[in-house]
C-alpha atoms as a PDB file:
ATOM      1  CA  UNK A   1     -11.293 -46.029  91.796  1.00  0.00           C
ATOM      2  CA  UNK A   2      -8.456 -44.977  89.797  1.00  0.00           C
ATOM      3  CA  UNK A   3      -4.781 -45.424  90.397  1.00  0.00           C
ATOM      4  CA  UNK A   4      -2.017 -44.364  88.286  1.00  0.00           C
ATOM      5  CA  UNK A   5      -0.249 -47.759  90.155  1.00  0.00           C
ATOM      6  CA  UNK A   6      -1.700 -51.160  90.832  1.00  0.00           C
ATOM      7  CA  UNK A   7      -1.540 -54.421  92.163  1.00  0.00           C
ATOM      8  CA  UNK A   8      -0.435 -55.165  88.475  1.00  0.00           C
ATOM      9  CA  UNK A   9       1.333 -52.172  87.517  1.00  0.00           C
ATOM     10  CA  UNK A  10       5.133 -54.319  88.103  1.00  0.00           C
ATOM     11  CA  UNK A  11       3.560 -57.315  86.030  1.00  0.00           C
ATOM     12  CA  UNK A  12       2.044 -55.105  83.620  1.00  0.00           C
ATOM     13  CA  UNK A  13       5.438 -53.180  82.848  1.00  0.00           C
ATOM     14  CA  UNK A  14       7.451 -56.322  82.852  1.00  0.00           C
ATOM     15  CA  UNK A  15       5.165 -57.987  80.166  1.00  0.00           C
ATOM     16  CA  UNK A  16       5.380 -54.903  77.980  1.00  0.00           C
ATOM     17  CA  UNK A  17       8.879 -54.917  78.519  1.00  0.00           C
ATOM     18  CA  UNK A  18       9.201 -58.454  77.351  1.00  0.00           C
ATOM     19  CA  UNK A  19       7.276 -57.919  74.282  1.00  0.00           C
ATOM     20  CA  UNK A  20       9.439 -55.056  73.510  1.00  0.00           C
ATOM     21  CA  UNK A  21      12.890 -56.984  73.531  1.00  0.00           C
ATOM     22  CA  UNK A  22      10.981 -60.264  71.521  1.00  0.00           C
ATOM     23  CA  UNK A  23       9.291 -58.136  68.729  1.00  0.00           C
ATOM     24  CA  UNK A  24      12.580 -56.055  68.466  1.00  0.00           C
ATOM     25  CA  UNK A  25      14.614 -58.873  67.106  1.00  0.00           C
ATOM     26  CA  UNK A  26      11.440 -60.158  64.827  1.00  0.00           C
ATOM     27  CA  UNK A  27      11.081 -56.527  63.308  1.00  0.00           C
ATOM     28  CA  UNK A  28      14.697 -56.318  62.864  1.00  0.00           C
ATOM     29  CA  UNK A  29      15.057 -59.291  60.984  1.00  0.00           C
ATOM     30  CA  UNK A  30      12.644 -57.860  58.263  1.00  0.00           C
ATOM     31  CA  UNK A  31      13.977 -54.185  58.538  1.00  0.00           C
ATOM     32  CA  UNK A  32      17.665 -55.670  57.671  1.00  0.00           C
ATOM     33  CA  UNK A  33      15.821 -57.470  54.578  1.00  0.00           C
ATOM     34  CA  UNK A  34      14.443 -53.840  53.991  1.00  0.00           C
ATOM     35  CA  UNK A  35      10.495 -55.226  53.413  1.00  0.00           C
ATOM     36  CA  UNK A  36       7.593 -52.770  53.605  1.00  0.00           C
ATOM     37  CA  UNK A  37       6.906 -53.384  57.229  1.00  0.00           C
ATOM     38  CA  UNK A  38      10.007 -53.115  59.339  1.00  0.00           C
ATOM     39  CA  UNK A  39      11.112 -52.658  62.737  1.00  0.00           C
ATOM     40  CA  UNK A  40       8.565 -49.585  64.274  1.00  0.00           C
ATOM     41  CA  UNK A  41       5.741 -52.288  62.691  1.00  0.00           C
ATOM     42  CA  UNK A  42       6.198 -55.176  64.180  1.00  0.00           C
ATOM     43  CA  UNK A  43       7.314 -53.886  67.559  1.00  0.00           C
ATOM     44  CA  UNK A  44       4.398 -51.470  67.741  1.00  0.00           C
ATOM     45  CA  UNK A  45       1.540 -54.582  66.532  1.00  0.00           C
ATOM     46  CA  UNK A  46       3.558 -57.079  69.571  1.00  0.00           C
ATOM     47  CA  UNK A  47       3.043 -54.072  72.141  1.00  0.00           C
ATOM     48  CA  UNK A  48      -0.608 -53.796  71.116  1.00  0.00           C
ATOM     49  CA  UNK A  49      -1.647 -57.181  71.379  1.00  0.00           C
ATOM     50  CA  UNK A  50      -0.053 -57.477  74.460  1.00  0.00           C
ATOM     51  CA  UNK A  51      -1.629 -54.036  76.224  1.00  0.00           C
ATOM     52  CA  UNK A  52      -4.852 -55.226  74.338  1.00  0.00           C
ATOM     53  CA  UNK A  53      -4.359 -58.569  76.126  1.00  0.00           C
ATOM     54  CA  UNK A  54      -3.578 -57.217  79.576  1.00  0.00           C
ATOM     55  CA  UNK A  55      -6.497 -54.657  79.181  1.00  0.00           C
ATOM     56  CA  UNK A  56      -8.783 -57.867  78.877  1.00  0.00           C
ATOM     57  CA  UNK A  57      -7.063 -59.500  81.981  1.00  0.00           C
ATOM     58  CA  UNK A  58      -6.907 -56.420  84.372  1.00  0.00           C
ATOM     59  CA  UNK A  59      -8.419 -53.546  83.196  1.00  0.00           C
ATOM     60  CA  UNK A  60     -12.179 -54.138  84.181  1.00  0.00           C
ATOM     61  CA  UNK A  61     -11.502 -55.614  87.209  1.00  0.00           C
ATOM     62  CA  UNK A  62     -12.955 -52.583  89.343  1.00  0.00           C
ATOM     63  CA  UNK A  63     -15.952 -52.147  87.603  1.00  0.00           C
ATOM     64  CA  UNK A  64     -17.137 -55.489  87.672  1.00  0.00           C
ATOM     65  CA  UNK A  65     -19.994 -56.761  89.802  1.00  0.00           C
ATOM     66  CA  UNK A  66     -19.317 -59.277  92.356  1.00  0.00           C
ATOM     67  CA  UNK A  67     -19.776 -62.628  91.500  1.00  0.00           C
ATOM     68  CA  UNK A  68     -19.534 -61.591  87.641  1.00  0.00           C
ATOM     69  CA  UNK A  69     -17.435 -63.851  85.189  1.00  0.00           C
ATOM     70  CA  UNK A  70     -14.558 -62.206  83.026  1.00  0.00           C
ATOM     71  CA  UNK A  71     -13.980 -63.383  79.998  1.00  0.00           C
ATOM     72  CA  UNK A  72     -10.193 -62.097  78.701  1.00  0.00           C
ATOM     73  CA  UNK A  73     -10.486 -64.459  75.575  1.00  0.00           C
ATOM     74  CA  UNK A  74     -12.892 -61.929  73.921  1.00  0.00           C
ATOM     75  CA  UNK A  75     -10.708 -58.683  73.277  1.00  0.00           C
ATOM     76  CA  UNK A  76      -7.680 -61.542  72.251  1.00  0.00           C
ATOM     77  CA  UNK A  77      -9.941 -63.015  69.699  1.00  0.00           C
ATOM     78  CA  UNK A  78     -10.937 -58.997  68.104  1.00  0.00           C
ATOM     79  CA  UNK A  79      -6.969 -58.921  68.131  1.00  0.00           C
ATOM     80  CA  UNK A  80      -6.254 -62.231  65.825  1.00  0.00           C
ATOM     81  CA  UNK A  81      -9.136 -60.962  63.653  1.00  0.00           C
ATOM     82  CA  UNK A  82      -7.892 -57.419  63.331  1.00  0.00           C
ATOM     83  CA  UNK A  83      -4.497 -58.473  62.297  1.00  0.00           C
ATOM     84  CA  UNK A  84      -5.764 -60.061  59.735  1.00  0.00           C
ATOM     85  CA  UNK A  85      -6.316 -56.654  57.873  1.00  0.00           C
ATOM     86  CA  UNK A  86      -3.334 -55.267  58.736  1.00  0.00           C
ATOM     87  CA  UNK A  87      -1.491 -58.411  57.558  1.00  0.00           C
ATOM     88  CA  UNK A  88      -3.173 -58.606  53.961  1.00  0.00           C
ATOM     89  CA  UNK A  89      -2.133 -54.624  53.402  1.00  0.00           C
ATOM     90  CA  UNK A  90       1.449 -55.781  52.776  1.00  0.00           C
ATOM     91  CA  UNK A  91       0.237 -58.427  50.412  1.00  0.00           C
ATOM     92  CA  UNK A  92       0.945 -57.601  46.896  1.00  0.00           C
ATOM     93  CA  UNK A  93      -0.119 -59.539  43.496  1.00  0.00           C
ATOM     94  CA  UNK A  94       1.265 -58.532  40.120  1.00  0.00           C
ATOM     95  CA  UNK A  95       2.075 -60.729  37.242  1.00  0.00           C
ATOM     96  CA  UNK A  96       1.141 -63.910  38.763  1.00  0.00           C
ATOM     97  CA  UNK A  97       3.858 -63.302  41.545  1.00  0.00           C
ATOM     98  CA  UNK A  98       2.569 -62.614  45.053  1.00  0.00           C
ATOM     99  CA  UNK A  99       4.882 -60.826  47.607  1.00  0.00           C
ATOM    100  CA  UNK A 100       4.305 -60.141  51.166  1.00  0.00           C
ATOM    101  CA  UNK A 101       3.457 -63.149  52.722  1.00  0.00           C
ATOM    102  CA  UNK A 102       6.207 -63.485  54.731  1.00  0.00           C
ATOM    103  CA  UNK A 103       5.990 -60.079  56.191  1.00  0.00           C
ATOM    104  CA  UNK A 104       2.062 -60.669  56.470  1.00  0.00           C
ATOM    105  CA  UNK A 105       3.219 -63.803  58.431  1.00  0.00           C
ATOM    106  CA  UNK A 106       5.703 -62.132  61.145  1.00  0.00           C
ATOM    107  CA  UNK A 107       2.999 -59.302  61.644  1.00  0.00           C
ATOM    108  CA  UNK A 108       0.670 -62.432  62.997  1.00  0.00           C
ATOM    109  CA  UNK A 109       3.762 -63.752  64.790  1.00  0.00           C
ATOM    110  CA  UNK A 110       4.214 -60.432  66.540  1.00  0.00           C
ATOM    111  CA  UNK A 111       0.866 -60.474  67.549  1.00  0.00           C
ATOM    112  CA  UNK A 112       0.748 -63.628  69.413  1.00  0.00           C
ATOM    113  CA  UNK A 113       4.090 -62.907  71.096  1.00  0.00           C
ATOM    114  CA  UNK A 114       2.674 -60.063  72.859  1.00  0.00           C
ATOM    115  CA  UNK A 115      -0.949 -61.557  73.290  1.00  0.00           C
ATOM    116  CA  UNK A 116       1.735 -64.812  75.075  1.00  0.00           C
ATOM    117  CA  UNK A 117       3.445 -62.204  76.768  1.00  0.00           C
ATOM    118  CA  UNK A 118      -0.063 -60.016  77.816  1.00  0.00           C
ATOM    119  CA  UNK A 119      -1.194 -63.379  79.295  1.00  0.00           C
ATOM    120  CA  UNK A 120       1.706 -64.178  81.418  1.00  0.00           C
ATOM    121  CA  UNK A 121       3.072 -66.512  79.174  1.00  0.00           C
ATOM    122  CA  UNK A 122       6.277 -65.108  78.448  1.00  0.00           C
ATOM    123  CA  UNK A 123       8.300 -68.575  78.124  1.00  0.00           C
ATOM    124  CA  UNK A 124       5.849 -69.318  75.391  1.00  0.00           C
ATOM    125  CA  UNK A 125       6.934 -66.137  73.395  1.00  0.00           C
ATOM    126  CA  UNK A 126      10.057 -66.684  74.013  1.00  0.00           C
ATOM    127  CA  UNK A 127       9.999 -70.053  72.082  1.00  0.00           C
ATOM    128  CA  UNK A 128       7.865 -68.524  69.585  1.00  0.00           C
ATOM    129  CA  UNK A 129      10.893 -65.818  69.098  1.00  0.00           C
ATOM    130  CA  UNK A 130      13.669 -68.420  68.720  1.00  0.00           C
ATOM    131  CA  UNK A 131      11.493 -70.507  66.432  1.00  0.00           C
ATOM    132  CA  UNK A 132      10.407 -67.542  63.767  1.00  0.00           C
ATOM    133  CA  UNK A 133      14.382 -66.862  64.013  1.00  0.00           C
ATOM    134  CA  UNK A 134      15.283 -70.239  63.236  1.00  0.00           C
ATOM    135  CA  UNK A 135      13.041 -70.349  60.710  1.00  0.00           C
ATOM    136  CA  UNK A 136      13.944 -67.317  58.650  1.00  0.00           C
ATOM    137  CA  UNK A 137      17.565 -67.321  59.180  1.00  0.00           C
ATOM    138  CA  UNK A 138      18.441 -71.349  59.288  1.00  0.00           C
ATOM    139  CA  UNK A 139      15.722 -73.564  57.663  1.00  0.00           C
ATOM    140  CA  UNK A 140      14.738 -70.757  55.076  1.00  0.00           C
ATOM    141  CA  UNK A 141      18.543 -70.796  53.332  1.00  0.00           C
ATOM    142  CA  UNK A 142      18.304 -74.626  53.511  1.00  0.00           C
ATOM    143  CA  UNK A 143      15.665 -74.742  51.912  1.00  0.00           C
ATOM    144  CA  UNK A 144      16.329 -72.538  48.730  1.00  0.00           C
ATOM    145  CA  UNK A 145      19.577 -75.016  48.033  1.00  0.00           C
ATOM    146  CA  UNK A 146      17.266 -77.880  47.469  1.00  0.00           C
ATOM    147  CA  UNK A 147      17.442 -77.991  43.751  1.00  0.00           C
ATOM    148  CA  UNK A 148      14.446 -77.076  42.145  1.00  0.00           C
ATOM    149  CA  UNK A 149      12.550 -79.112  38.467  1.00  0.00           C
ATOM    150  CA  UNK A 150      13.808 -76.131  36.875  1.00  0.00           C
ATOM    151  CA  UNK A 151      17.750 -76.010  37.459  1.00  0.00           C
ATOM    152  CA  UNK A 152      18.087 -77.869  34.424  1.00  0.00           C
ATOM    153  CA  UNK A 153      15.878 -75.780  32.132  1.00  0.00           C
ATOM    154  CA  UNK A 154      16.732 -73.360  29.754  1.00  0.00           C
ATOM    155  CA  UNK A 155      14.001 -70.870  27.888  1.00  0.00           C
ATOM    156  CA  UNK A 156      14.760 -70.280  24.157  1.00  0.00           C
ATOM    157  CA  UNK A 157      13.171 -67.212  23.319  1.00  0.00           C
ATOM    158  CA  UNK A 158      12.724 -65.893  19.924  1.00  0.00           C
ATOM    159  CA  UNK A 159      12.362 -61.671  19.485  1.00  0.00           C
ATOM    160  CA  UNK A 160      12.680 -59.360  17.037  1.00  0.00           C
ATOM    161  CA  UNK A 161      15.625 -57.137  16.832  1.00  0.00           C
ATOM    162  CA  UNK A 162      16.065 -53.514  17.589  1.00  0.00           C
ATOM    163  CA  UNK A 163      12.692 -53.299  19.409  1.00  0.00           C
ATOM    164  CA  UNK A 164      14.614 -53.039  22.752  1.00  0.00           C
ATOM    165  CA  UNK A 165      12.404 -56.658  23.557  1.00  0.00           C
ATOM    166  CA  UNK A 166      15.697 -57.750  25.407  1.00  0.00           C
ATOM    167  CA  UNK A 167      15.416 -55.181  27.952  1.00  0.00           C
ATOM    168  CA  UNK A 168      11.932 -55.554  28.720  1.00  0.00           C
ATOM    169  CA  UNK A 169      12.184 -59.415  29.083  1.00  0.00           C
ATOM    170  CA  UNK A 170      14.869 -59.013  31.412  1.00  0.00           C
ATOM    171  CA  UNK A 171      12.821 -55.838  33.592  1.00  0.00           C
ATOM    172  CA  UNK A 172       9.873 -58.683  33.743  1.00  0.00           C
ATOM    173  CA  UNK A 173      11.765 -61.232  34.746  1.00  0.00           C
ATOM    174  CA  UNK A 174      13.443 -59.137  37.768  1.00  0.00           C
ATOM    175  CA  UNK A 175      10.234 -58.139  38.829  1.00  0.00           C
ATOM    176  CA  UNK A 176       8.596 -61.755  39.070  1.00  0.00           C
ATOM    177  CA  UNK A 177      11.865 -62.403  41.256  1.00  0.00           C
ATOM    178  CA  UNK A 178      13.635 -64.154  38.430  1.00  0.00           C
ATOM    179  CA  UNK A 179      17.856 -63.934  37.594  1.00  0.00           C
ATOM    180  CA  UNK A 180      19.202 -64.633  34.295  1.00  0.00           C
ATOM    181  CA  UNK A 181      22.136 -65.777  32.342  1.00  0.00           C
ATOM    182  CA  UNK A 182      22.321 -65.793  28.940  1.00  0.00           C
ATOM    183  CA  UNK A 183      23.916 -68.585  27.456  1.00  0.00           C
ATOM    184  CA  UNK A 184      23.854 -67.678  23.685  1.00  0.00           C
ATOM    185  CA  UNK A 185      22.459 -65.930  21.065  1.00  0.00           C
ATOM    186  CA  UNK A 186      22.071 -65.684  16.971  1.00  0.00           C
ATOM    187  CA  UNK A 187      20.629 -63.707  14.503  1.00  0.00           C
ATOM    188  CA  UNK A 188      17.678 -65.025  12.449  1.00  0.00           C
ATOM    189  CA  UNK A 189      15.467 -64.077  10.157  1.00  0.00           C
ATOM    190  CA  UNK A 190      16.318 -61.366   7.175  1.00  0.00           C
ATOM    191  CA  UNK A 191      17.272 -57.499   6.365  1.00  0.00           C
ATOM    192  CA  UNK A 192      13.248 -56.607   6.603  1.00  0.00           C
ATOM    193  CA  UNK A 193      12.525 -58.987   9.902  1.00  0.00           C
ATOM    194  CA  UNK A 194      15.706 -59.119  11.517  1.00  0.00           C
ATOM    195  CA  UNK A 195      15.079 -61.747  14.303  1.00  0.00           C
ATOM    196  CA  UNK A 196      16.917 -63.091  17.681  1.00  0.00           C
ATOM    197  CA  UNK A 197      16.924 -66.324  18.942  1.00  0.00           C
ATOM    198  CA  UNK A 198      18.334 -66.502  22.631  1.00  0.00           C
ATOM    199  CA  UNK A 199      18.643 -69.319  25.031  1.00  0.00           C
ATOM    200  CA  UNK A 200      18.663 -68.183  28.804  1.00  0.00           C
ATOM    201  CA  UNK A 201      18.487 -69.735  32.050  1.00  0.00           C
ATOM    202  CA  UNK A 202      16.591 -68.202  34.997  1.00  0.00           C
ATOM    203  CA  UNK A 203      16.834 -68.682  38.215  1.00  0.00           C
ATOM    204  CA  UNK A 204      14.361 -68.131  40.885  1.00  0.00           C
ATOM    205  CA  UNK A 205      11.907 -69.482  43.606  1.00  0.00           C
ATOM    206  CA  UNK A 206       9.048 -69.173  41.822  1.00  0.00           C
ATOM    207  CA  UNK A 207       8.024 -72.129  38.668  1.00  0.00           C
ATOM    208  CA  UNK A 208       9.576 -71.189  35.319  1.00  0.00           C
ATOM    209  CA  UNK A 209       5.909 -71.577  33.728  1.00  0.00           C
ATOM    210  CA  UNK A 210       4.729 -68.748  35.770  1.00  0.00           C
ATOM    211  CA  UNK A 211       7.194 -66.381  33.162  1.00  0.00           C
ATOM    212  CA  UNK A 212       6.442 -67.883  30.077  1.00  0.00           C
ATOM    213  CA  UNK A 213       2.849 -66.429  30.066  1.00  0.00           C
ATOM    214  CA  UNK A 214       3.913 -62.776  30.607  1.00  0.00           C
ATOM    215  CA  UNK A 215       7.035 -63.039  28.029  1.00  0.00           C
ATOM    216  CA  UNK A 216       4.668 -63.982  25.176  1.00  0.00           C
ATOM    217  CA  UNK A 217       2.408 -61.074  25.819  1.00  0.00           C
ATOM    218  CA  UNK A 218       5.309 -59.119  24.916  1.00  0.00           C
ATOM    219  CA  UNK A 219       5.422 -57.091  21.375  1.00  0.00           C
ATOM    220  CA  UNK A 220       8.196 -58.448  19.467  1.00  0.00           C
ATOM    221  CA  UNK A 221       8.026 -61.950  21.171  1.00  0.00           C
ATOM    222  CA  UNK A 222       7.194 -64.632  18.644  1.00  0.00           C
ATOM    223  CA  UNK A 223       7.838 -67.675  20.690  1.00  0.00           C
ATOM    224  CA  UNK A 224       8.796 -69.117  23.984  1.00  0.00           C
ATOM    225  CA  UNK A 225       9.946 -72.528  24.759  1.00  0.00           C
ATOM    226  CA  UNK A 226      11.017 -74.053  27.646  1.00  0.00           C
ATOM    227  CA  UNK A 227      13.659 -77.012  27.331  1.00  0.00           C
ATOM    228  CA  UNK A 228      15.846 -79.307  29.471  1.00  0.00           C
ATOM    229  CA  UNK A 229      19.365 -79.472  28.740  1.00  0.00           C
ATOM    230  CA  UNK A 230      21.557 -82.020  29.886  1.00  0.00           C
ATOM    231  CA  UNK A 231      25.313 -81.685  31.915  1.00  0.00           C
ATOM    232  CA  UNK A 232      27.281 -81.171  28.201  1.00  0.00           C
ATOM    233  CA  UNK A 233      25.098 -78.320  27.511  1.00  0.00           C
ATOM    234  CA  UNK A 234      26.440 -76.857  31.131  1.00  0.00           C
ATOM    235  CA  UNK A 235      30.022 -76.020  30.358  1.00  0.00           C
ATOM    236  CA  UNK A 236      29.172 -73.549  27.505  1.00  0.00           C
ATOM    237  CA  UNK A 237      28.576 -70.592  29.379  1.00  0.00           C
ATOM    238  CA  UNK A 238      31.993 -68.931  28.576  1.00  0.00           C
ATOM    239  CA  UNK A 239      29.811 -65.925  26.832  1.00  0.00           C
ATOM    240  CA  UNK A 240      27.493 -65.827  29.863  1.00  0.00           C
ATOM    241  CA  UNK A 241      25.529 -62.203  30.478  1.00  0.00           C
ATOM    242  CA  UNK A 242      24.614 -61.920  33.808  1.00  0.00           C
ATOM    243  CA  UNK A 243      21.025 -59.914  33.669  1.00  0.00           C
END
């Protein structure tokens, strides 16, 4: 029969309730980083999971037959595979960068803190939530300080002039998650092919190589080389241009 309250109505609310405060501080970590799927995502996919789960647990109870087996690990399995969709829409590839995976990765972590919390097992999302934290706001920083093959190379790029190449090298490289510095320039070349040879370090998370590729399909480009330099080469960056 139906009842607006239940046995489980107390247990039911306090789950919820839990899942609520745990996917609040995941979502806000990613709505303070501003990426596509913020707070109202992640809190909304954690209560889901977790009403999904406690629909499995509870809600057929008075229709079943007596003597007939539930099986609560069916609707929880739907939910891993249907946030796997949701996940890969904030997935984008362009220019051999991909971006998203991280917020692809706390949408899954959302949903298993409220499936934890759906079954009961609110301690477990509760160590979930302190890990993810850790992870993002600790190990994550620590980890981009480890110096990378490429601190010590430099790309020497050679353009022609006047074709505003500069700007469009430097557009590419902020949108494959690359920062510059320009440590020098000259002018090569003559009056009818006036040329510009540039050396410029970039810094990012992602492999030099993966910009050399998209520079050279560049009109105006003629060449790209990637070079080490060594710690003498380091103190001439009075003339630096921060791109």
């Amino acid at each position: 029969m139906f009842a607006f309250f239940t046995d489980t109505s107390l247990v039911e609310a306090g789950l919820l309730l839990a899942t609520f405060v745990l996917c609040s501080l995941v979502g806000i970590e990613r709505q303070v980083r501003q990426k596509s799927a913020g707070y109202r995502t992640h809190v909304l996919v954690g209560l889901g999971s977790c009403a999904f789960t406690l629909v499995s647990a509870y809600g057929f109870a008075f229709v079943m037959e007596p003597g007939a087996v539930l099986d609560p690990s069916r609707i929880a399995a739907q939910i891993v595979s249907g946030i796997g969709f949701l996940g890969a829409g904030v997935i984008f590839k362009g220019r051999d960068v991909v971006r998203g995976l991280t917020t692809a990765a706390t949408i899954w972590v959302s949903a298993a803190v409220g499936m934890a919390c759906g079954a009961g097992m609110v301690s477990l999302g509760v160590v979930l939530t302190i890990f993810h934290l850790v992870t993002l706001f600790v190990i994550a920083p620590a980890v981009r300080k480890i110096p990378s093959v490429d601190r010590n190379r430099v790309m020497h790029i050679d353009y022609a002039d006047g074709q505003g190449v500069l700007r469009q090298i430097l557009e590419i490289a902020t949108t494959m998650g690359f920062s510059s510095s320009i440590l020098r320039t000259r002018r090569t070349g003559d009056q009818q092919k006036p040329m510009v040879s540039m050396e410029v370090r970039f810094f990012g998370r992602h492999p030099l190589r993966n910009l050399v590729l998209p520079l050279m399909d560049l009109n105006g480009v003629a060449s790209v080389i990637v070079r080490g330099t060594d710690s003498s080469e380091d103190d001439d960056d009075d003339d630096d241009d921060d791109g």
